[in-house]
C-alpha atoms as a PDB file:
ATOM      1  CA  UNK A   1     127.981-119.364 138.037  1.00  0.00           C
ATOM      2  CA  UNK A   2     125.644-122.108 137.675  1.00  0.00           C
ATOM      3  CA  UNK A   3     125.007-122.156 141.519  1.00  0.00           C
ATOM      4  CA  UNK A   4     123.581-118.197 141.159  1.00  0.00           C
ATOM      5  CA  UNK A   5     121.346-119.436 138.066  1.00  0.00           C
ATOM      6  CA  UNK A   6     119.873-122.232 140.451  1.00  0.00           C
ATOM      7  CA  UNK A   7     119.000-119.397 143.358  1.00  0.00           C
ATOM      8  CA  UNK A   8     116.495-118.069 140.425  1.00  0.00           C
ATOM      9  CA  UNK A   9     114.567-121.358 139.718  1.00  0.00           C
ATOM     10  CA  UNK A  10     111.847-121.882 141.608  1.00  0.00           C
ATOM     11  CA  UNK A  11     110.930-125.694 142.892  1.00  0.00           C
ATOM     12  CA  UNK A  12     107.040-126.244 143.125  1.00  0.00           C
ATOM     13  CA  UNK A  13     106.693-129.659 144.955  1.00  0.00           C
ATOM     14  CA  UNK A  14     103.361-132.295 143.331  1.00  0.00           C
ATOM     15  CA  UNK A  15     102.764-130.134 140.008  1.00  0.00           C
ATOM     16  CA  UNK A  16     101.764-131.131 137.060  1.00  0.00           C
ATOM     17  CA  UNK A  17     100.937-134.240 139.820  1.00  0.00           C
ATOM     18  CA  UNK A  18     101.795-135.855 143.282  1.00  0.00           C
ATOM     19  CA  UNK A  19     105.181-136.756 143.968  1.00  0.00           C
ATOM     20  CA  UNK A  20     106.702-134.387 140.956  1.00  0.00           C
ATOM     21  CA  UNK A  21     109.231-131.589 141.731  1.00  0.00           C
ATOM     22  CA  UNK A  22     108.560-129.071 138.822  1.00  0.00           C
ATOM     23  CA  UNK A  23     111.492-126.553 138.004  1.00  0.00           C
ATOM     24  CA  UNK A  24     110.158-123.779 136.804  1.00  0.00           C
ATOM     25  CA  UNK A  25     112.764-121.210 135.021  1.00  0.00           C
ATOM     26  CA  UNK A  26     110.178-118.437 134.612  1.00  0.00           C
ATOM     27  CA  UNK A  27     111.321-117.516 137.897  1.00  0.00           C
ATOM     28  CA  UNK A  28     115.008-117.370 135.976  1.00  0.00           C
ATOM     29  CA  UNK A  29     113.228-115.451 132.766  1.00  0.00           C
ATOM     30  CA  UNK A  30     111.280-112.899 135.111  1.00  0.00           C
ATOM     31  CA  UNK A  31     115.246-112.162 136.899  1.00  0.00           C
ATOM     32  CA  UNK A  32     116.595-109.616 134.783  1.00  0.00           C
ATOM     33  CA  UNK A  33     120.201-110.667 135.967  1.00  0.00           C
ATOM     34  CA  UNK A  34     120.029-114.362 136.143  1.00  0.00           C
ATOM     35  CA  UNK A  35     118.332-114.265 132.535  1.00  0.00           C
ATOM     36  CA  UNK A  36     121.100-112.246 131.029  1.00  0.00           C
ATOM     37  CA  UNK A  37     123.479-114.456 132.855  1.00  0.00           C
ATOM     38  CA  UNK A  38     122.286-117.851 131.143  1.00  0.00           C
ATOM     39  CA  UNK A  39     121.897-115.708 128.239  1.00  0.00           C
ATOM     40  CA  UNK A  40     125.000-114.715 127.847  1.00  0.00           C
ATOM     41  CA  UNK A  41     126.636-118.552 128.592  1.00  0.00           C
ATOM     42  CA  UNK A  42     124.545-119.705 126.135  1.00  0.00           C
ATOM     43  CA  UNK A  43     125.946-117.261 123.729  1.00  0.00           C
ATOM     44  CA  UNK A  44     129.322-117.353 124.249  1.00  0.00           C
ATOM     45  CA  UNK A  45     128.994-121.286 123.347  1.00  0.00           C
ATOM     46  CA  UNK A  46     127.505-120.773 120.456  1.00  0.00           C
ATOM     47  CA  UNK A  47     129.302-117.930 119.023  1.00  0.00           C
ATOM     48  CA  UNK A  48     131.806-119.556 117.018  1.00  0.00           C
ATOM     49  CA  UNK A  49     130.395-122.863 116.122  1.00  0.00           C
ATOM     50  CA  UNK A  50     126.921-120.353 114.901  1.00  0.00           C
ATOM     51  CA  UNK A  51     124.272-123.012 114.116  1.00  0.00           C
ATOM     52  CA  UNK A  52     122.118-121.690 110.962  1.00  0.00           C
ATOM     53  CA  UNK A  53     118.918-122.207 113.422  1.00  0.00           C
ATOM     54  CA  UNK A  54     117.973-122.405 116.857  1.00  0.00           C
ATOM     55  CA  UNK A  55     115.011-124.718 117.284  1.00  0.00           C
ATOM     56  CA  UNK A  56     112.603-124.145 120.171  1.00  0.00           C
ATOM     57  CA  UNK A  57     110.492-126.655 121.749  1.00  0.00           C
ATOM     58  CA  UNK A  58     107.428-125.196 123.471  1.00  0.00           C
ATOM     59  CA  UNK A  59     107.204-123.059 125.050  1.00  0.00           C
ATOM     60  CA  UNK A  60     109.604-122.186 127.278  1.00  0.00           C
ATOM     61  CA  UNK A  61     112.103-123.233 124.682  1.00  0.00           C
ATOM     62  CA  UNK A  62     110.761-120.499 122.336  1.00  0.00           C
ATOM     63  CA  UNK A  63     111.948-117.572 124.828  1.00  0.00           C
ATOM     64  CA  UNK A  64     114.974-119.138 124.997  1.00  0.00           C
ATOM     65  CA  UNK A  65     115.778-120.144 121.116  1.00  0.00           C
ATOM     66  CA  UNK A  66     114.641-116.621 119.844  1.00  0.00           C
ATOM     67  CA  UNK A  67     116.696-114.451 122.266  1.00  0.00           C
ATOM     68  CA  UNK A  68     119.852-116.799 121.296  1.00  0.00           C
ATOM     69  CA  UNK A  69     119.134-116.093 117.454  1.00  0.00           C
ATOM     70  CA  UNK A  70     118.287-112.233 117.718  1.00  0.00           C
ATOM     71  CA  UNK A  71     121.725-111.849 119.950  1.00  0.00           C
ATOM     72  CA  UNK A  72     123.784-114.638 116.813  1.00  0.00           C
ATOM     73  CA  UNK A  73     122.243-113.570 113.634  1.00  0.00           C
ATOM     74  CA  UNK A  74     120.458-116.580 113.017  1.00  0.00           C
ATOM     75  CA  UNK A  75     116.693-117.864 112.376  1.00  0.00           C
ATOM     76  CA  UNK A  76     114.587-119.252 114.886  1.00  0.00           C
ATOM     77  CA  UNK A  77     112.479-122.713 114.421  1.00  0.00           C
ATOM     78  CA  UNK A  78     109.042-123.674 116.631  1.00  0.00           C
ATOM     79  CA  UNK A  79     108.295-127.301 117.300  1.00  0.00           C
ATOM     80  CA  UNK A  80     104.939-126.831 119.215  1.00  0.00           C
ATOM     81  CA  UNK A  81     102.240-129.055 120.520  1.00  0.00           C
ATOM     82  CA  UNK A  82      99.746-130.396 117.837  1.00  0.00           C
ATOM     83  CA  UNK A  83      96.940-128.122 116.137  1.00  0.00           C
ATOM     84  CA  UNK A  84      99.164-124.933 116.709  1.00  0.00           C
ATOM     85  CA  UNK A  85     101.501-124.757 113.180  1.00  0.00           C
ATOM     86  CA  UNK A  86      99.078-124.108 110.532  1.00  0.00           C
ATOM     87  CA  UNK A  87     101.011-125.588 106.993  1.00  0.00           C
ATOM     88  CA  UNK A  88     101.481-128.976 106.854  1.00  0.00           C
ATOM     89  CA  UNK A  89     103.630-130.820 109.526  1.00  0.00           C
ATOM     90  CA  UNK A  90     105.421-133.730 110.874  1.00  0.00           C
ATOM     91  CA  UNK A  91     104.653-134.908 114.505  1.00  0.00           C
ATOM     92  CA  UNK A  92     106.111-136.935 117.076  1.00  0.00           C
ATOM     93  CA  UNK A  93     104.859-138.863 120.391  1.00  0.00           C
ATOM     94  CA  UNK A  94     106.954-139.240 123.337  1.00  0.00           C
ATOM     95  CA  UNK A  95     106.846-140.255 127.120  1.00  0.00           C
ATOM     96  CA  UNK A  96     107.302-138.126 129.603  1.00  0.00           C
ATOM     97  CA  UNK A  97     107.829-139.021 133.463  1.00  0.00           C
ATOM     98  CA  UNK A  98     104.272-138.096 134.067  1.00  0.00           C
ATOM     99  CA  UNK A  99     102.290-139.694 130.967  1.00  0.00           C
ATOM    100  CA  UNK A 100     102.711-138.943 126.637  1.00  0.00           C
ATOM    101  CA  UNK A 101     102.382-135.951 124.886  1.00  0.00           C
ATOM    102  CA  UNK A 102     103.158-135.478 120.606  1.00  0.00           C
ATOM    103  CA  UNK A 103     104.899-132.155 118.781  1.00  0.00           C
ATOM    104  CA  UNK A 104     104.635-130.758 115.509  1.00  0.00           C
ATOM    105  CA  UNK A 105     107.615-128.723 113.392  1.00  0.00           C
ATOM    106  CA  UNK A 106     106.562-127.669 109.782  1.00  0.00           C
ATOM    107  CA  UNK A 107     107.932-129.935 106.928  1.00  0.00           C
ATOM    108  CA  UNK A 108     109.633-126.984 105.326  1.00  0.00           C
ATOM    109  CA  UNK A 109     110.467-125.356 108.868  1.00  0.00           C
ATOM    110  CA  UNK A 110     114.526-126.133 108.040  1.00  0.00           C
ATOM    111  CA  UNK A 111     116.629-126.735 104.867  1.00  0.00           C
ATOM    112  CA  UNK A 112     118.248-130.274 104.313  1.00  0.00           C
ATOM    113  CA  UNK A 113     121.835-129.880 105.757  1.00  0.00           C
ATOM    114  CA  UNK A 114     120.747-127.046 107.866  1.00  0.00           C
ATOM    115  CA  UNK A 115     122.740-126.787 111.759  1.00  0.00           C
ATOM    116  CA  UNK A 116     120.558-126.643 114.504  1.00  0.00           C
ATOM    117  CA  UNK A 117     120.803-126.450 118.017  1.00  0.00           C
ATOM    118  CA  UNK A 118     117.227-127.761 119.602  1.00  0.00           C
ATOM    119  CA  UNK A 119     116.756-125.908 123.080  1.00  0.00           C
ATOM    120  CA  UNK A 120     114.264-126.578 125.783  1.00  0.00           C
ATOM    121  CA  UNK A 121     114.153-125.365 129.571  1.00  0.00           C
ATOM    122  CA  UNK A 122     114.275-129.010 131.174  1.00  0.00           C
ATOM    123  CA  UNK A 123     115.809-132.344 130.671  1.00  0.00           C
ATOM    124  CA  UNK A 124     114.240-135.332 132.748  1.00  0.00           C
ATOM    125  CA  UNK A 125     113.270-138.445 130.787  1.00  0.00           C
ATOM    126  CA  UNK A 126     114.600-136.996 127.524  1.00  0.00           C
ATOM    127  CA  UNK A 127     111.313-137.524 125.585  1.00  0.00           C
ATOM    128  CA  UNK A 128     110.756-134.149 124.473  1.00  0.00           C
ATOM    129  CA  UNK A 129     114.463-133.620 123.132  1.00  0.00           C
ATOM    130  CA  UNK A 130     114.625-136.911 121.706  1.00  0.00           C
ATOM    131  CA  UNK A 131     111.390-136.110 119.497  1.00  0.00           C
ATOM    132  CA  UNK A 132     112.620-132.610 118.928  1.00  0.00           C
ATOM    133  CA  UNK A 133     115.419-134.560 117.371  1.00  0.00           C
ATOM    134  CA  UNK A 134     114.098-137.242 115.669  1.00  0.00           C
ATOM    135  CA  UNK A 135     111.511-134.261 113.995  1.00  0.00           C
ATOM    136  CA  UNK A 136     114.441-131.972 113.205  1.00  0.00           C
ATOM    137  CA  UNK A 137     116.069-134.935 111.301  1.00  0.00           C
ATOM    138  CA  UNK A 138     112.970-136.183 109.816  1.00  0.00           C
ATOM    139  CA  UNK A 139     113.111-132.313 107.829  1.00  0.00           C
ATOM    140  CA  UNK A 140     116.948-133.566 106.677  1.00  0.00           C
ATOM    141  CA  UNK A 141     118.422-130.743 108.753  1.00  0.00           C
ATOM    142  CA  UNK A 142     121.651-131.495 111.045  1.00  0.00           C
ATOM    143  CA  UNK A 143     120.996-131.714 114.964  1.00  0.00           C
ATOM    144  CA  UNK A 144     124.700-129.924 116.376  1.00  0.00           C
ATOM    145  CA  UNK A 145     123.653-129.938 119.875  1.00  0.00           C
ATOM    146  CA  UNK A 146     120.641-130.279 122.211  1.00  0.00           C
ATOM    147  CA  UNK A 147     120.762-127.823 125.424  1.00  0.00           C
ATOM    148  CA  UNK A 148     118.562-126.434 128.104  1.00  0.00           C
ATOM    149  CA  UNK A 149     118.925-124.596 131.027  1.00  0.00           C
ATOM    150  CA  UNK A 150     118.421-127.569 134.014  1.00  0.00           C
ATOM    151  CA  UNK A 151     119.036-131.014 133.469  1.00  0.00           C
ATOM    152  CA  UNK A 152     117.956-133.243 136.143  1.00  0.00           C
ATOM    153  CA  UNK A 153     120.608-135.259 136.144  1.00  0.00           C
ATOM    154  CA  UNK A 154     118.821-138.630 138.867  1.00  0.00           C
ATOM    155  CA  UNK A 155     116.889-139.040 135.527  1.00  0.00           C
ATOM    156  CA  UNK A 156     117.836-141.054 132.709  1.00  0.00           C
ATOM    157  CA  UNK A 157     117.789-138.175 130.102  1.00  0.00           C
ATOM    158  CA  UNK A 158     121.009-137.827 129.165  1.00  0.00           C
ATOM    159  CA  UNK A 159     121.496-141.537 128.713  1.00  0.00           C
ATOM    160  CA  UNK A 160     118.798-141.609 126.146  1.00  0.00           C
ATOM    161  CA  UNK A 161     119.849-138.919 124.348  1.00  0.00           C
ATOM    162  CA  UNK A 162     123.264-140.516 124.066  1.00  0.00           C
ATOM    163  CA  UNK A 163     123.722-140.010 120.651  1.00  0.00           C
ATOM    164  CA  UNK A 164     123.324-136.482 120.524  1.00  0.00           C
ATOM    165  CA  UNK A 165     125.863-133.870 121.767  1.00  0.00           C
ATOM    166  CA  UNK A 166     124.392-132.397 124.934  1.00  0.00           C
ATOM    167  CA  UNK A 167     124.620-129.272 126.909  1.00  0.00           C
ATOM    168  CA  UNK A 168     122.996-128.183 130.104  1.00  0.00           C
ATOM    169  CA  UNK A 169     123.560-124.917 132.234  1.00  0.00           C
ATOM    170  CA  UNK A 170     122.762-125.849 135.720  1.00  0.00           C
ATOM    171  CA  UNK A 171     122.049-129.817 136.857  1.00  0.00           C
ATOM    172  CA  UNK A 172     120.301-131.243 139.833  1.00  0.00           C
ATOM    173  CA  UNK A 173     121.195-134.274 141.274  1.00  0.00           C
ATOM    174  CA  UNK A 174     119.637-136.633 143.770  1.00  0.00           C
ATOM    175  CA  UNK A 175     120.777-135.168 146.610  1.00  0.00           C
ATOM    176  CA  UNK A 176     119.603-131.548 145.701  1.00  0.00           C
ATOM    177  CA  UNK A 177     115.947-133.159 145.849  1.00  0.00           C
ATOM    178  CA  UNK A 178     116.202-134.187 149.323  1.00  0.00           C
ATOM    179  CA  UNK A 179     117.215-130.687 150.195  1.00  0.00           C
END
């Protein structure tokens, strides 16, 4: 099933710069099928282990976080880029393969103890996950599982993420690149 999710990803080739291959799963969110499909896999992992909160990095996280809590009965958190939360916040920097960026979560966003599952559309470098994470713990609540959509797996992501419990729906690898 993976394989049909891939078909509805579009690959843009030197965006945001030269020699970047951007994924972009709006093409997936715009396909009524495909986005029912991931969805529905995302669901069906989560339906028994039912975090109290999916957290959604911005912004294609949010479309995915909020359709998992609607369909599971739970809330929905926003870690967005700075300037956009308007209470008071905690923020994070990170790397990314093309340069830094920072995100903000509220400080009362999440209850201490609180299970969360952070989602995001991509995983390259792992910088955005890792401060989704570090922000997420930083509010005292419990970080169950990190996931997205694609994971590009040629990139060292997962390792740094290592000591979080990861999940991805489709993966590219080195050779799909050259294709």
């Amino acid at each position: 099933m993976p394989e049909k999710l891939k078909k509805s990803i579009r690959e843009i080739p030197d965006f945001p710069q030269k020699g970047i291959l951007f994924y972009d799963v709006t093409t997936l969110f715009s396909d009524p099928v495909a986005y029912r499909r991931a969805m529905d896999m995302l669901i069906y992992r989560y339906v028994d282990s039912r975090p109290d909160t999916f957290v959604g990095v911005e912004a294609r996280g949010f479309v995915v976080a909020s359709a998992l809590a609607y369909a599971l009965g739970t809330g929905v958190t926003l870690v967005r880029k700075p300037g956009k939360l308007p209470y008071k916040t905690y923020s994070e920097s990170y790397d990314l393969e093309y340069g830094t960026n920072e995100i903000e979560i509220h400080q009362d966003a999440l209850e201490p103890g609180q299970k969360t599952v952070i989602i995001d559309d991509l995983l390259a470098t792992g910088g955005t996950l890792e401060a989704a994470a570090k922000l997420v713990e930083k509010v005292g609540a419990e970080v169950m599982e990190l996931a997205c959509i694609v994971e590009l797996t040629f990139l060292p992501g997962r390792e740094r993420l290592g000591k979080y419990k990861l999940h991805s729906l489709v993966t590219y690898d080195s050779e799909d690149v050259k294709k």
